[in-house]
N, C-alpha and C. Protein backbone atom coordinates (compact mmCIF):
# COMPACT_ATOMS: atom_id res chain seq x y z
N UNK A 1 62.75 162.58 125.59
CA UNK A 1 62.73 163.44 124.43
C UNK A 1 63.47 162.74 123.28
N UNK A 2 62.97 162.70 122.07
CA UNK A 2 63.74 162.39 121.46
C UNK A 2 63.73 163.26 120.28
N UNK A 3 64.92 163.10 119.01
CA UNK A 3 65.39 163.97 118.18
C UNK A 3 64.75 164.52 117.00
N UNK A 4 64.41 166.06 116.91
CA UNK A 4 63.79 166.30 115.62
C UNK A 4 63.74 165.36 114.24
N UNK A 5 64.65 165.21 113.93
CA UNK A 5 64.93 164.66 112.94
C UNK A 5 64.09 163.05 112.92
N UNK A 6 64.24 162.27 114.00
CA UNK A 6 63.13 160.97 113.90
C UNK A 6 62.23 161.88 114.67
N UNK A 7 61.94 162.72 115.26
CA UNK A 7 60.01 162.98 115.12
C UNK A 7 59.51 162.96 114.13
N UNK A 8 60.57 164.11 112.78
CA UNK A 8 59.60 164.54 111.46
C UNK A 8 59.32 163.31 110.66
N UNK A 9 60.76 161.96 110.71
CA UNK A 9 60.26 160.46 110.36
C UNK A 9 59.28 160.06 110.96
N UNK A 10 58.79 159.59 112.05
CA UNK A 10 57.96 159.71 112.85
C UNK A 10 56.25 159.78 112.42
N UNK A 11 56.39 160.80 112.07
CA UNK A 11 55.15 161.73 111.66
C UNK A 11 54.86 161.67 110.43
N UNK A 12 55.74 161.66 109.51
CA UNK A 12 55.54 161.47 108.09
C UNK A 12 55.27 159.84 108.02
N UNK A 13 55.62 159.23 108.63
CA UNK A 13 55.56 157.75 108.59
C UNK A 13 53.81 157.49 108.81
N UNK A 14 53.45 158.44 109.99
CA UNK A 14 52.17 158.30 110.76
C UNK A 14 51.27 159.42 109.80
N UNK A 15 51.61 160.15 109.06
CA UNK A 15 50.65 160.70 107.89
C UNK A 15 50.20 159.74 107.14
N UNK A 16 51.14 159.56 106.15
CA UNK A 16 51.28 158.41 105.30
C UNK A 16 50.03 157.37 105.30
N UNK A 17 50.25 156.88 106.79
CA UNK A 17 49.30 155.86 107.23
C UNK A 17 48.08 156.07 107.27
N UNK A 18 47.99 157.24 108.10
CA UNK A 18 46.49 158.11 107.83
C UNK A 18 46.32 158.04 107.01
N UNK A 19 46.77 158.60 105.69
CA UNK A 19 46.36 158.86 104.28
C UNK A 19 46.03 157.30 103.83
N UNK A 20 46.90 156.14 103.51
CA UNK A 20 46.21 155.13 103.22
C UNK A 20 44.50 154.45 103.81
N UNK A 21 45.12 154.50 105.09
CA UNK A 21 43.81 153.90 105.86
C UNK A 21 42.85 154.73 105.41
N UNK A 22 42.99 155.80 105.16
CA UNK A 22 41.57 157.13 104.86
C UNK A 22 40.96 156.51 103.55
N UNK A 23 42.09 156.17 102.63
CA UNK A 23 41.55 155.35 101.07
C UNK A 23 40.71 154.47 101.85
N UNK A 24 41.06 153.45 102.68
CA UNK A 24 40.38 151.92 102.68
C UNK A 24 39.16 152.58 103.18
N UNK A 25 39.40 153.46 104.31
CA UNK A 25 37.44 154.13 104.80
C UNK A 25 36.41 154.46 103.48
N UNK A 26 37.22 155.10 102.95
CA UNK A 26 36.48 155.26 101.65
C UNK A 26 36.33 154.41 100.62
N UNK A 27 36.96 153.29 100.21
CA UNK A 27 36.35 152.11 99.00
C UNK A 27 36.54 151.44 99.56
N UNK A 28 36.48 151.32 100.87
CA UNK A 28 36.37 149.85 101.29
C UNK A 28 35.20 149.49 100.98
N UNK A 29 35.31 147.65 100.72
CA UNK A 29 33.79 147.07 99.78
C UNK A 29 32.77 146.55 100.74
N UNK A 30 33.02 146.13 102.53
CA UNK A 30 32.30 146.48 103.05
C UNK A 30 31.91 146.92 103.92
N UNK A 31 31.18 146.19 104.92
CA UNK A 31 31.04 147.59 106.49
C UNK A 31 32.18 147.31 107.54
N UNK A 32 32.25 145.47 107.32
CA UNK A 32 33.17 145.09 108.22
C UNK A 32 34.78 145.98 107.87
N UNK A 33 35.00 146.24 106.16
CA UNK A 33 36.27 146.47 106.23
C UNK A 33 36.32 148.02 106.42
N UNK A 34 35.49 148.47 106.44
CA UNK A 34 35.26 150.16 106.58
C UNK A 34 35.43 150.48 108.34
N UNK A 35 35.02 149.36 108.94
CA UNK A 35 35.15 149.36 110.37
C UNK A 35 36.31 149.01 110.56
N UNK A 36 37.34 148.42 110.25
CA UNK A 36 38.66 147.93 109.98
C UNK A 36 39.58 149.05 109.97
N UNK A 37 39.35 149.66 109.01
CA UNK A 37 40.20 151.16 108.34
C UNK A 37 39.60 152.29 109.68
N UNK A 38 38.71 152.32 110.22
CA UNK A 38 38.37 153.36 111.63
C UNK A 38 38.70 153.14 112.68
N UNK A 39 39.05 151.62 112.81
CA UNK A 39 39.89 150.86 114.43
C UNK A 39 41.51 151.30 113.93
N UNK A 40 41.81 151.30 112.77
CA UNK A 40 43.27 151.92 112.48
C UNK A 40 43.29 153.36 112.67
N UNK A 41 42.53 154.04 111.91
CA UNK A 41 42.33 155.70 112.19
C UNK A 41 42.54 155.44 114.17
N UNK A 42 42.27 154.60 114.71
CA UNK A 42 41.92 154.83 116.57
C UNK A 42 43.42 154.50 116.68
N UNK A 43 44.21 153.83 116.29
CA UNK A 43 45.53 153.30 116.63
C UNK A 43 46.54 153.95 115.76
N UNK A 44 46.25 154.53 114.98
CA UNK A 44 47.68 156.18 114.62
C UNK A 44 46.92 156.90 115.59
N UNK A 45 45.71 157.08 115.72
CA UNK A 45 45.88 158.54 116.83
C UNK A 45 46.22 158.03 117.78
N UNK A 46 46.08 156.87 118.36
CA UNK A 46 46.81 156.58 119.95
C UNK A 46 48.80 156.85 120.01
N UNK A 47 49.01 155.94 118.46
CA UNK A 47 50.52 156.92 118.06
C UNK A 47 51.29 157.88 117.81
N UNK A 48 49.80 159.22 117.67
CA UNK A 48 50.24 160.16 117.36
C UNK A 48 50.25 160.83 118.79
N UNK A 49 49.39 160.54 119.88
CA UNK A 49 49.57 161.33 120.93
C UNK A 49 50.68 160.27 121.73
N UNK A 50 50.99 159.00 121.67
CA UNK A 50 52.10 158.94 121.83
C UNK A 50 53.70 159.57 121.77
N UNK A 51 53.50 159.68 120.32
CA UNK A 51 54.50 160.30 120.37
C UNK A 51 54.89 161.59 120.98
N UNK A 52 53.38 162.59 120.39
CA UNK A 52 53.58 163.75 121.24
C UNK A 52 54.14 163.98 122.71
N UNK A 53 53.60 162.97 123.43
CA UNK A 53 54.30 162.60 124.46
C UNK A 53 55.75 162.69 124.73
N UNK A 54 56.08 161.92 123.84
CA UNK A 54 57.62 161.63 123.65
C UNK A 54 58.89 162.77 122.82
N UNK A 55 57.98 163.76 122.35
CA UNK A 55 58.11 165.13 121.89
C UNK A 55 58.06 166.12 122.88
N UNK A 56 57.03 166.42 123.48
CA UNK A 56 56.89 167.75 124.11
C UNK A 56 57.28 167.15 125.96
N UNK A 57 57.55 165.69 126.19
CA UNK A 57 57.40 165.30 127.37
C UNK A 57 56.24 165.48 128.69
N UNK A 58 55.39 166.12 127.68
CA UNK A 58 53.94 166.59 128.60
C UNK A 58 53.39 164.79 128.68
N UNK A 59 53.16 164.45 129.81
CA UNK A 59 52.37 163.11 129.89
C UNK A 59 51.08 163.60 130.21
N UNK A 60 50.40 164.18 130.21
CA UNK A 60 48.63 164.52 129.83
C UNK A 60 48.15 164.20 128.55
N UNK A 61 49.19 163.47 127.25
CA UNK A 61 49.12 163.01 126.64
C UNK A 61 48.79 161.75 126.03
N UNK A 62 49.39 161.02 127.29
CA UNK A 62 49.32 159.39 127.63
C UNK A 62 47.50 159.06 127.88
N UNK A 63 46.79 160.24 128.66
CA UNK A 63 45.52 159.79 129.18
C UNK A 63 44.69 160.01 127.98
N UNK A 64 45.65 160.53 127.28
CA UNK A 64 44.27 160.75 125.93
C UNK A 64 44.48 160.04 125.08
N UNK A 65 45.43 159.25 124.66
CA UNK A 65 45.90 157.85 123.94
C UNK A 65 45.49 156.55 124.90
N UNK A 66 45.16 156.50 126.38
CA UNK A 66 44.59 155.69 127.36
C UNK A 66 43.17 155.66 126.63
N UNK A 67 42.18 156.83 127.00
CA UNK A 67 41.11 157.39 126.46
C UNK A 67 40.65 156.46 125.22
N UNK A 68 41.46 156.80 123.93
CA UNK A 68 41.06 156.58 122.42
C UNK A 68 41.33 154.51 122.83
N UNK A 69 42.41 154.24 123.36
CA UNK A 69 42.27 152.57 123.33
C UNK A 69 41.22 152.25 123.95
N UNK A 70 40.79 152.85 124.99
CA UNK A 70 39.48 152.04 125.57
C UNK A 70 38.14 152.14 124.70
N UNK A 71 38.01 153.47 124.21
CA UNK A 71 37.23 153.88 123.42
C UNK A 71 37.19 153.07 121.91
N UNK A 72 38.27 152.96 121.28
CA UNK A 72 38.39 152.00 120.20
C UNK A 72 38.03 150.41 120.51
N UNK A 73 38.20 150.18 121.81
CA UNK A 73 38.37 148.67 122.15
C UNK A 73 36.85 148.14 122.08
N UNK A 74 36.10 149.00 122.78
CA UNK A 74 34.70 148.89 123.21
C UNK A 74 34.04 148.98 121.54
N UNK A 75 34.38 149.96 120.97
CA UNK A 75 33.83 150.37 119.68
C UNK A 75 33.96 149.08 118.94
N UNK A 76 34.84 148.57 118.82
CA UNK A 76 35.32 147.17 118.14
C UNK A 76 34.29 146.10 118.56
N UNK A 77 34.13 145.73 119.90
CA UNK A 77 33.87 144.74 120.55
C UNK A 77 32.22 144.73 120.43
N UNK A 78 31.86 146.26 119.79
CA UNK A 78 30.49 146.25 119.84
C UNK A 78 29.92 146.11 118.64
N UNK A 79 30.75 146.13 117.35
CA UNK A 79 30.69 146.09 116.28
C UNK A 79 30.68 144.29 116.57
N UNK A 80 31.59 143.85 116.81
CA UNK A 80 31.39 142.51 116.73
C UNK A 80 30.21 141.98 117.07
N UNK A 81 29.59 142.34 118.14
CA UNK A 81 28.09 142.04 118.42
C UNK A 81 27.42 142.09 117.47
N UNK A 82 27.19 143.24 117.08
CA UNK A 82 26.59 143.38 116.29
C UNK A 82 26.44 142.50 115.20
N UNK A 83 27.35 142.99 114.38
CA UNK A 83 27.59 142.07 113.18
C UNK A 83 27.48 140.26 113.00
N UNK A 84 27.76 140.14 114.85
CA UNK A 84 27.47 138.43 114.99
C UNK A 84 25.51 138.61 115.22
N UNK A 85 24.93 139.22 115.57
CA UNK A 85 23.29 139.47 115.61
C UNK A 85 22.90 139.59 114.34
N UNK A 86 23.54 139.90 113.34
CA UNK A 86 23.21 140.42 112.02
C UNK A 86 23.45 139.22 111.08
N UNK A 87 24.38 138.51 110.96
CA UNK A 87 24.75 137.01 110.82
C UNK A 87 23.71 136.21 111.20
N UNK A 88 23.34 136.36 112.26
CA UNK A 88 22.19 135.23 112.82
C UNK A 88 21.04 135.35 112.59
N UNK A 89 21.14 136.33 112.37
CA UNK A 89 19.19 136.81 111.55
C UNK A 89 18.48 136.36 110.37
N UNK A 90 20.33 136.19 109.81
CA UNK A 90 20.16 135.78 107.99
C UNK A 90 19.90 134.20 108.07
């Protein structure tokens, strides 16, 4: 458990971040960097149920921050395909 006071740092730190990265989803100039700013959106939420974790001490938390990394990892890795098929076409 740790102390109200660094959760609400914590969290405001991990808003914050959201809120920037949310700008780059939105003007980012292209697909690669728009995919960039959504692998970050995947890694504050893996921090945010981290922490929750580390807040409420419920670890059913951990499998759903397990969950979003595998899920982000694959998402990434398939974008790269992609985008290397899309490269090679040109």
């Amino acid at each position: 458990m740790i102390p109200d006071l660094m959760a609400t740092h914590l969290l405001i730190g991990l808003v914050l971040g959201l809120l920037l990265t949310g700008v780059r989803l939105v003007i980012g100039p292209g697909v690669a960097d728009r995919f960039v700013a959504l692998d970050m959106l995947t890694v504050l939420a893996i921090a945010i149920a981290a922490m929750t974790t580390l807040v409420t001490g419920r670890k059913e938390f951990l499998d759903i921050s397990l969950g979003l990394a595998v899920t982000g990892f694959v998402a990434t890795a398939a974008l790269a395909v992609f985008l290397e098929r899309k490269e090679g076409s040109e």
